[in-house]
C-alpha atoms as a PDB file:
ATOM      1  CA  UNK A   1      87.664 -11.841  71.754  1.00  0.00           C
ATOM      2  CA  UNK A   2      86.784 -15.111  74.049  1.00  0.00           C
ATOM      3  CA  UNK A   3      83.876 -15.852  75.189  1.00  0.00           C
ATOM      4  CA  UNK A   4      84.290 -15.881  79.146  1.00  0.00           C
ATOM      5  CA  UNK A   5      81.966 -17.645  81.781  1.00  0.00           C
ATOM      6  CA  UNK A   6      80.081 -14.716  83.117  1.00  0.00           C
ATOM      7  CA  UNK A   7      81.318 -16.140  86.926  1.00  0.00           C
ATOM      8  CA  UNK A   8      84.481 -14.861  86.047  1.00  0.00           C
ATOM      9  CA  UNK A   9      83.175 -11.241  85.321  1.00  0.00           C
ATOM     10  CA  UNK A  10      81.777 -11.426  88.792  1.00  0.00           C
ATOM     11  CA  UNK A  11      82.365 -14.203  91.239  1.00  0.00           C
ATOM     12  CA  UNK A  12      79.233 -13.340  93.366  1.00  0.00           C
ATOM     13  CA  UNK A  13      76.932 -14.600  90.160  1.00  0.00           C
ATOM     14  CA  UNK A  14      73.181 -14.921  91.484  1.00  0.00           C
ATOM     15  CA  UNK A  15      71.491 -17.703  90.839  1.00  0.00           C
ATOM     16  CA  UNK A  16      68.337 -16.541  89.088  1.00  0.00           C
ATOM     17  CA  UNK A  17      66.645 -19.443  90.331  1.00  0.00           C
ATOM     18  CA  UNK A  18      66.147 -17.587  93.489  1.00  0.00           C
ATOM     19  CA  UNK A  19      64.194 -15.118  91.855  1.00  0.00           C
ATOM     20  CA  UNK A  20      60.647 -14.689  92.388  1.00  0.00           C
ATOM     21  CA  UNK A  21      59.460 -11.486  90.714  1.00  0.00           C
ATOM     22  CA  UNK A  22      59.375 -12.121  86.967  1.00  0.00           C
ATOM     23  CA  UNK A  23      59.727  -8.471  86.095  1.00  0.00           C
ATOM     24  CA  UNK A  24      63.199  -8.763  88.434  1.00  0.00           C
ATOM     25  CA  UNK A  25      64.064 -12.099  86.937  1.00  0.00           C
ATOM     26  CA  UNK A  26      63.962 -10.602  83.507  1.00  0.00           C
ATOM     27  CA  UNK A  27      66.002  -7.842  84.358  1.00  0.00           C
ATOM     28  CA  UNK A  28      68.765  -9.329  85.906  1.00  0.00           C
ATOM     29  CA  UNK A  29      68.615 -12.040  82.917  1.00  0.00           C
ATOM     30  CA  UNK A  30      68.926  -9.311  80.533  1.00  0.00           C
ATOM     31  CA  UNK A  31      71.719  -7.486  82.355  1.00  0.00           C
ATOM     32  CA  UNK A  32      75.207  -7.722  80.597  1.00  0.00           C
ATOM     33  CA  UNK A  33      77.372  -7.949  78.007  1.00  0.00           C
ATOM     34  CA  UNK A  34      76.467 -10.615  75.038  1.00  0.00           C
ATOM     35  CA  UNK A  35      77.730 -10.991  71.713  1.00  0.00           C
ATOM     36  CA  UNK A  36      77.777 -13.469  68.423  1.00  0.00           C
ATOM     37  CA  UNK A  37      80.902 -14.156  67.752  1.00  0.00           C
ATOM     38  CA  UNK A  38      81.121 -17.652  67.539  1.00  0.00           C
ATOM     39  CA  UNK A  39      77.762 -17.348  65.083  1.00  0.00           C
ATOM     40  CA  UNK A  40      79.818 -14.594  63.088  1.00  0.00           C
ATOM     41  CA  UNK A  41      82.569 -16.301  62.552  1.00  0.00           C
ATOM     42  CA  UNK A  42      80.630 -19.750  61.341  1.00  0.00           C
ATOM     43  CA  UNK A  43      79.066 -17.802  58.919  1.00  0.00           C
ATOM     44  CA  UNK A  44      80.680 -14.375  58.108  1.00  0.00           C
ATOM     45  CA  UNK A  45      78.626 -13.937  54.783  1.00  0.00           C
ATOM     46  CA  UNK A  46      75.366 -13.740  56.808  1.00  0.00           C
ATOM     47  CA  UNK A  47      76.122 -12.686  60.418  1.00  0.00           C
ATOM     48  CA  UNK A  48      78.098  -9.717  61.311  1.00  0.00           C
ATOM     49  CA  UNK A  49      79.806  -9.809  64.563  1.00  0.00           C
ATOM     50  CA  UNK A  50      77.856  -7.803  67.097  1.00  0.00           C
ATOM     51  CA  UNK A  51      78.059  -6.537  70.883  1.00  0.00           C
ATOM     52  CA  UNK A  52      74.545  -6.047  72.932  1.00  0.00           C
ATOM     53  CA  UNK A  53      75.016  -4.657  76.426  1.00  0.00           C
ATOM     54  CA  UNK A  54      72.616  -4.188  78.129  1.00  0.00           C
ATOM     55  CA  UNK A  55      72.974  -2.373  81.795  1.00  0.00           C
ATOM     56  CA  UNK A  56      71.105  -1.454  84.514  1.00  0.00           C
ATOM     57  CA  UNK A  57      70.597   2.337  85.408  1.00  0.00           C
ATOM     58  CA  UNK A  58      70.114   2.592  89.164  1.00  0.00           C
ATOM     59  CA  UNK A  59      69.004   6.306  89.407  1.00  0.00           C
ATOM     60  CA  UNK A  60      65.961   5.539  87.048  1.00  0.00           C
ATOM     61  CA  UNK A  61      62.599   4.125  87.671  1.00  0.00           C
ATOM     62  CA  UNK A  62      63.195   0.614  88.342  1.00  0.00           C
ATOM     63  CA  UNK A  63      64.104  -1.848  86.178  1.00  0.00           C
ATOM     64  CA  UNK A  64      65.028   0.404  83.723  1.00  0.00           C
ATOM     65  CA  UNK A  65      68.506  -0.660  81.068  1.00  0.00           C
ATOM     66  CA  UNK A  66      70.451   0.719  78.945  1.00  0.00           C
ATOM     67  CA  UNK A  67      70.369  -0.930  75.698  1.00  0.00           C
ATOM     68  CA  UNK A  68      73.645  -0.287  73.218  1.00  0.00           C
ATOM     69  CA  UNK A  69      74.068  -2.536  70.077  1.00  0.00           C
ATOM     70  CA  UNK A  70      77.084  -1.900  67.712  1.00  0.00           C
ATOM     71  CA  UNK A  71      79.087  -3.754  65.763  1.00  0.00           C
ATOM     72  CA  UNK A  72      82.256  -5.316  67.864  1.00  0.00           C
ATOM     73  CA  UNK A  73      84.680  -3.724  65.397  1.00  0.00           C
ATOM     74  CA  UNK A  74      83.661  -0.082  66.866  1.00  0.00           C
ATOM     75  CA  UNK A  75      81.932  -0.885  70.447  1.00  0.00           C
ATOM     76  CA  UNK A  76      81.630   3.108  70.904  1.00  0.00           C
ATOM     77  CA  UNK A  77      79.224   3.771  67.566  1.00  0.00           C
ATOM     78  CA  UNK A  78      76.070   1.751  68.455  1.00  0.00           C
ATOM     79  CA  UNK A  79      73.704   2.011  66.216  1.00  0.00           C
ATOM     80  CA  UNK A  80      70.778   1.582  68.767  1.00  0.00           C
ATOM     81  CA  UNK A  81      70.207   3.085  71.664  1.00  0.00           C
ATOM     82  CA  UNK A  82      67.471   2.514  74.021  1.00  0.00           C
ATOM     83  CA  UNK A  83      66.171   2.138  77.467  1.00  0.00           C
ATOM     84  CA  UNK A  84      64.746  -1.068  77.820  1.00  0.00           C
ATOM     85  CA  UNK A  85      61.955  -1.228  81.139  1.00  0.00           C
ATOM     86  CA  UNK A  86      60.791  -4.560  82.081  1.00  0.00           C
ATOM     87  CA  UNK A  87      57.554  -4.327  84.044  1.00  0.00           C
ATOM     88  CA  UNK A  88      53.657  -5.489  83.577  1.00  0.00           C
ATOM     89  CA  UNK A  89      51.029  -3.872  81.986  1.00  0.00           C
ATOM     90  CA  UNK A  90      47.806  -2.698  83.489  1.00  0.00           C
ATOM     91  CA  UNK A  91      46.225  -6.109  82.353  1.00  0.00           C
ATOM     92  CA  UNK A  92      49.403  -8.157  84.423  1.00  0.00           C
ATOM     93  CA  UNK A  93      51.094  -9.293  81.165  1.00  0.00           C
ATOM     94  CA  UNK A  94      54.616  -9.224  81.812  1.00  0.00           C
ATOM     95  CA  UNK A  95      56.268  -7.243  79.671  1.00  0.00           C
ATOM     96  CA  UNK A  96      59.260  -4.255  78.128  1.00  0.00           C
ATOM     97  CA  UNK A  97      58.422  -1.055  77.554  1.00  0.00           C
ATOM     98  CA  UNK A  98      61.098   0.154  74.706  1.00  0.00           C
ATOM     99  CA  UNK A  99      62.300   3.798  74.777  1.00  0.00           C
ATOM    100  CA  UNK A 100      64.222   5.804  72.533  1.00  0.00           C
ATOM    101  CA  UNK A 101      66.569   8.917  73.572  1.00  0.00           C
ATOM    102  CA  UNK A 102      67.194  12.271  73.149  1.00  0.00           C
ATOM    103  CA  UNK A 103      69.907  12.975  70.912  1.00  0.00           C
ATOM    104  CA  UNK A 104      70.942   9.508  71.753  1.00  0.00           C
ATOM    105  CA  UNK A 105      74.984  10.690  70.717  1.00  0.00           C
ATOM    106  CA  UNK A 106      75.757  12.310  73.708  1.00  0.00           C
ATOM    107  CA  UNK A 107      75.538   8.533  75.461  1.00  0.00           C
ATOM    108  CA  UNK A 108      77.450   6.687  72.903  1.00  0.00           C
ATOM    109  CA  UNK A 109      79.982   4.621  74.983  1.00  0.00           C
ATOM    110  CA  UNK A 110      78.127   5.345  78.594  1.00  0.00           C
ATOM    111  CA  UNK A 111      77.123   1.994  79.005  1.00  0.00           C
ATOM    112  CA  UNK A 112      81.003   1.104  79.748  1.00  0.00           C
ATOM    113  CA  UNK A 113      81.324   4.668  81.549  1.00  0.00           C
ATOM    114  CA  UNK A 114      79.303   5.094  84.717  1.00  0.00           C
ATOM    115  CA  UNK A 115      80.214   8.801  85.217  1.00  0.00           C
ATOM    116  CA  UNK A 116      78.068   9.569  81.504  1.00  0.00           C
ATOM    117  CA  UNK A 117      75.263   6.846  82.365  1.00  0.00           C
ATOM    118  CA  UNK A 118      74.610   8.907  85.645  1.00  0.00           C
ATOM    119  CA  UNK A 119      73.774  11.925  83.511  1.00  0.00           C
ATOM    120  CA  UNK A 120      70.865  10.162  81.728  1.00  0.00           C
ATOM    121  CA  UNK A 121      67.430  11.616  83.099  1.00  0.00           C
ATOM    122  CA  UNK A 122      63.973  10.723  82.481  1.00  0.00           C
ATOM    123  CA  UNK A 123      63.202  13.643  80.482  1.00  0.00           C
ATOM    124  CA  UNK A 124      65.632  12.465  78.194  1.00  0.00           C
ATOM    125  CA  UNK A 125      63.545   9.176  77.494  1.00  0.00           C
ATOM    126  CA  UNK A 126      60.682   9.056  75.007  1.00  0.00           C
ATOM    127  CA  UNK A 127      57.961   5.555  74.987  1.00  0.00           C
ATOM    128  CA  UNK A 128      58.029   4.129  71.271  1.00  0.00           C
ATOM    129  CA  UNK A 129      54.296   3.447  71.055  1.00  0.00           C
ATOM    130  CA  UNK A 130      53.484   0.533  69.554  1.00  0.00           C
ATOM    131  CA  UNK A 131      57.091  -1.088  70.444  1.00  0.00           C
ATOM    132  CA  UNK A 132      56.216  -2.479  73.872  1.00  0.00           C
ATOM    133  CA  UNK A 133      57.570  -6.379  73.945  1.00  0.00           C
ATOM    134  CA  UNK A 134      55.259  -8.895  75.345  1.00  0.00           C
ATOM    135  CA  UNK A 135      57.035 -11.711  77.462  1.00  0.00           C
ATOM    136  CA  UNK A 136      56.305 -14.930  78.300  1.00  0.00           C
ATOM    137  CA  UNK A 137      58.234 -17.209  80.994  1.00  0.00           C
ATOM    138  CA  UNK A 138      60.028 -20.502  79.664  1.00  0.00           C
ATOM    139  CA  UNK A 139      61.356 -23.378  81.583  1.00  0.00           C
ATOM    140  CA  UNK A 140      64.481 -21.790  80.637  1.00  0.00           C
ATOM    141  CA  UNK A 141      63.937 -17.784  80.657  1.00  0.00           C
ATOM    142  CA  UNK A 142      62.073 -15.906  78.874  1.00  0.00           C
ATOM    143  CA  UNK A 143      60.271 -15.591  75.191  1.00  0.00           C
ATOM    144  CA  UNK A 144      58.929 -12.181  73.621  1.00  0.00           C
ATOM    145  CA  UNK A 145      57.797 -10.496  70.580  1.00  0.00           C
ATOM    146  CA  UNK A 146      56.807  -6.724  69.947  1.00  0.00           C
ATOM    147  CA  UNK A 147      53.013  -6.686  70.656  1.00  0.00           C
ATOM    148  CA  UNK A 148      50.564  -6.898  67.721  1.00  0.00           C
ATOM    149  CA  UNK A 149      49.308  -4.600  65.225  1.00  0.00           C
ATOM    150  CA  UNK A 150      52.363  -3.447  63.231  1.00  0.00           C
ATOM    151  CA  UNK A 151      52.518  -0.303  65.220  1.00  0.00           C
ATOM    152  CA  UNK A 152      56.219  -0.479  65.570  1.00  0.00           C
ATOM    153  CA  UNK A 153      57.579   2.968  62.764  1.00  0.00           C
ATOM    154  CA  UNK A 154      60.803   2.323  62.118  1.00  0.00           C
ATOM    155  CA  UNK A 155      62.309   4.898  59.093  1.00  0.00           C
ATOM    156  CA  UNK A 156      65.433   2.796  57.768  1.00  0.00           C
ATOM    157  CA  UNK A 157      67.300   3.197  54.476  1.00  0.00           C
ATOM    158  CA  UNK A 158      65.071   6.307  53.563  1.00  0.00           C
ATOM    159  CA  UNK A 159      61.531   4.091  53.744  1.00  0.00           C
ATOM    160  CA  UNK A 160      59.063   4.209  56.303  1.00  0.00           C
ATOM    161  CA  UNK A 161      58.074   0.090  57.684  1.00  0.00           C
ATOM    162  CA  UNK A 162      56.842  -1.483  60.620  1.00  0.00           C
ATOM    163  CA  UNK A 163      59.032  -3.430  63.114  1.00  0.00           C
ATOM    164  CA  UNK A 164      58.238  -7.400  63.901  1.00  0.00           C
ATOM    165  CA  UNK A 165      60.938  -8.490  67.023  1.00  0.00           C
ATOM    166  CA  UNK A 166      61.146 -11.384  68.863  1.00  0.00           C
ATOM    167  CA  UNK A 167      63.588 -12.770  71.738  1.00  0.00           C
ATOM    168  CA  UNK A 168      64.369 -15.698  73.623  1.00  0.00           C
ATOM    169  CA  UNK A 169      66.467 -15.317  76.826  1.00  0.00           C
ATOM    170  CA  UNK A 170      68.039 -17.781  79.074  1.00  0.00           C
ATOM    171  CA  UNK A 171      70.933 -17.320  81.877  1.00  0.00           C
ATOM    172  CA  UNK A 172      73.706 -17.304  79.020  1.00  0.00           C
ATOM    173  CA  UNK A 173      72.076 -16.877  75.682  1.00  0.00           C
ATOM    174  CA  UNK A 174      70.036 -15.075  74.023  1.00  0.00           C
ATOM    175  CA  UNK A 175      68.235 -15.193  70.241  1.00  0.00           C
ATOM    176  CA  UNK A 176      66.638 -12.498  68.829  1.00  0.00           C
ATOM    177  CA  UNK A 177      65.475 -11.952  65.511  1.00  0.00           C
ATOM    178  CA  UNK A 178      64.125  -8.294  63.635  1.00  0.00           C
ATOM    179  CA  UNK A 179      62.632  -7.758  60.481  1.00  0.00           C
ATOM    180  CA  UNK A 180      61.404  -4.801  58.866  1.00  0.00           C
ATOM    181  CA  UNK A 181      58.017  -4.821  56.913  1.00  0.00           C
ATOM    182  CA  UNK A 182      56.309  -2.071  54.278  1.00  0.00           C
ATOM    183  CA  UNK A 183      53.147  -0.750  56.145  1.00  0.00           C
ATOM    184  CA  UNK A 184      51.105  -0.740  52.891  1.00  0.00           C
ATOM    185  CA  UNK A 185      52.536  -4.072  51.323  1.00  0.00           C
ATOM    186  CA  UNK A 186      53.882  -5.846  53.823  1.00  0.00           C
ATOM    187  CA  UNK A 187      56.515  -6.315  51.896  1.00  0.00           C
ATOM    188  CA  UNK A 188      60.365  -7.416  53.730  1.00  0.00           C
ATOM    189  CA  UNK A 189      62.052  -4.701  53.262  1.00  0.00           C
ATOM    190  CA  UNK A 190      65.352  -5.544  55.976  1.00  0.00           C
ATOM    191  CA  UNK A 191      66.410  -7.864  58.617  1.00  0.00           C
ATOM    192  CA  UNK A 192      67.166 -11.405  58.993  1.00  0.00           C
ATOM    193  CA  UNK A 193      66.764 -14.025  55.799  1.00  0.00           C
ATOM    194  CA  UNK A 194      68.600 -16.463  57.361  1.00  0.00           C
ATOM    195  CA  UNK A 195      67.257 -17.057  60.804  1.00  0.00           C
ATOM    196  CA  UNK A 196      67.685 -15.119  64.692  1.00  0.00           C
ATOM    197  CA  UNK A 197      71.168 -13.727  65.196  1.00  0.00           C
ATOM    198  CA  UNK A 198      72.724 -16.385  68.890  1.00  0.00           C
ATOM    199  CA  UNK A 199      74.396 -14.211  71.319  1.00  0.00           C
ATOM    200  CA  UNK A 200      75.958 -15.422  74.476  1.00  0.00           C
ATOM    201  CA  UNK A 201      76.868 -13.694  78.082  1.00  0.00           C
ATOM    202  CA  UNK A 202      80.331 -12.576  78.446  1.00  0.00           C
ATOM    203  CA  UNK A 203      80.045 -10.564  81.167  1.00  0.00           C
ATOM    204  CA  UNK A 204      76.866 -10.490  84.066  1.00  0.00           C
ATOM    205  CA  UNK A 205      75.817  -7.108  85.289  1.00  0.00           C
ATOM    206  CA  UNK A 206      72.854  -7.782  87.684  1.00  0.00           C
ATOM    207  CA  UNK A 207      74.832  -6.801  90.230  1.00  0.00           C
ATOM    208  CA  UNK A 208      74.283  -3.449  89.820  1.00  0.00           C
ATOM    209  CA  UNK A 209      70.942  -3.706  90.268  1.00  0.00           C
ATOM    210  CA  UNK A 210      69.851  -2.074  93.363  1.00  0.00           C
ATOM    211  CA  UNK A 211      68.105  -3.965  95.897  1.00  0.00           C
ATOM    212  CA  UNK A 212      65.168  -1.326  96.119  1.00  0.00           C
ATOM    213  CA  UNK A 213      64.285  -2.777  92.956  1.00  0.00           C
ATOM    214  CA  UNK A 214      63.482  -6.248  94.140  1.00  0.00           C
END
C-alpha cells in the first residue's frame, strides 16, 4: 500500500487553518484514514502494520467518529471499536469523550460502508468513565492524554489494568502511544516498549462532516 497525499483522496482538502472552533478543528484533523506502514516496515520486529480510520457519523450528536483500528492485513477485524466525541467539558477544557459499543461486531467494516454506519444509534453507545482524553492545542495540532487517576479498566489477556494514552495530531500525522498498567502494582503489563506507534493520512474525510456541526 502507498502512502497517498490526502489532496488526492479529495481535491476540495480544507485548510484547517481556517478553522476557528477547536472542538471542529480537532474533528476534522482526526477525520480519515492513517496508517504505519512506513514505521512497520523499518522495524517489523517491534511495529506491526496497522490501519486507524477514523470517520465522521453525521446522524449523531455532533462531532461524533467512528473509531476502527485493525491490523492492515485484515482491515474488516478491528480490534477496537469506538466512537470518539470531541467536545469541552463543563470546566471548557477541550477534550474526547471515548465510547465503547454494543456488540461492537455487527459494525465491523462500517466505517468503509455508509449503508451499516447509518444504522449506528445512540443507544448503541456506552461513555467509558474514566477514558475521557484531555487535549491541548499545538502550533501544529493537537496533544492529549487520557485524564488522570488511572480510571481507564481495560480487561486484556485475562488481567484486569488501567489504561495510560496519549496522542499527538497534526494535518498528516499522528503519534499515539498506549500502555497498560496493574491497578494494584502498577506494574506494565502491555503496550509500547519501544516508543509511540507514527501513523500518517492517506485519505481525508472531513468532508463529510456536516456543516451544522460547525
Amino acid at each position: 500500500m502507498d502512502l497517498v497525499n490526502p489532496r488526492e483522496c479529495y481535491p476540495d482538502f480544507i485548510d484547517l487553518s481556517q478553522v476557528a472552533d477547536l472542538a471542529g478543528e480537532l474533528t476534522q484533523m482526526l477525520s480519515g484514514s492513517f496508517s504505519n506502514q512506513a514505521q512497520a516496515f523499518e522495524n517489523p520486529p517491534l511495529y506491526g502494520n496497522i490501519l486507524v480510520r477514523i470517520r465522521p457519523i453525521p446522524h449523531l450528536q455532533a462531532h461524533s467518529l467512528l473509531l476502527e483500528q485493525a491490523y492492515a492485513i485484515a482491515p474488516n477485524e478491528p480490534y477496537r471499536v469506538r466512537v470518539l466525541r470531541p467536545g469541552y467539558l463543563e470546566d471548557g477544557t477541550l477534550s474526547i469523550l471515548n465510547f465503547a459499543i454494543e456488540s461492537p461486531e455487527r459494525f465491523y467494516g462500517a466505517v468503509e460502508q455508509p449503508a451499516r454506519l447509518a444504522e449506528l444509534v445512540e443507544t448503541d453507545l456506552r461513555l467509558l468513565s474514566g477514558c475521557t482524553y484531555w487535549v491541548d492545542k499545538t502550533s501544529e495540532g493537537f496533544i492529549g492524554k487520557v485524564e488522570p487517576g488511572c480510571h481507564c479498566k481495560v480487561f486484556r489477556k485475562g488481567r484486569d489494568s488501567y489504561l495510560l494514552s496519549e496522542f499527538e495530531l497534526t494535518p498528516q500525522t499522528m503519534q499515539t502511544i498506549d500502555r497498560g498498567y496493574d491497578p494494584d502494582t502498577h506494574e506494565h503489563l502491555w503496550g509500547s516498549i519501544a516508543g509511540p506507534f507514527r501513523f500518517e493520512k492517506l485519505c481525508d474525510w472531513s468532508q463529510e462532516i456536516p456543516p451544522s456541526w460547525n
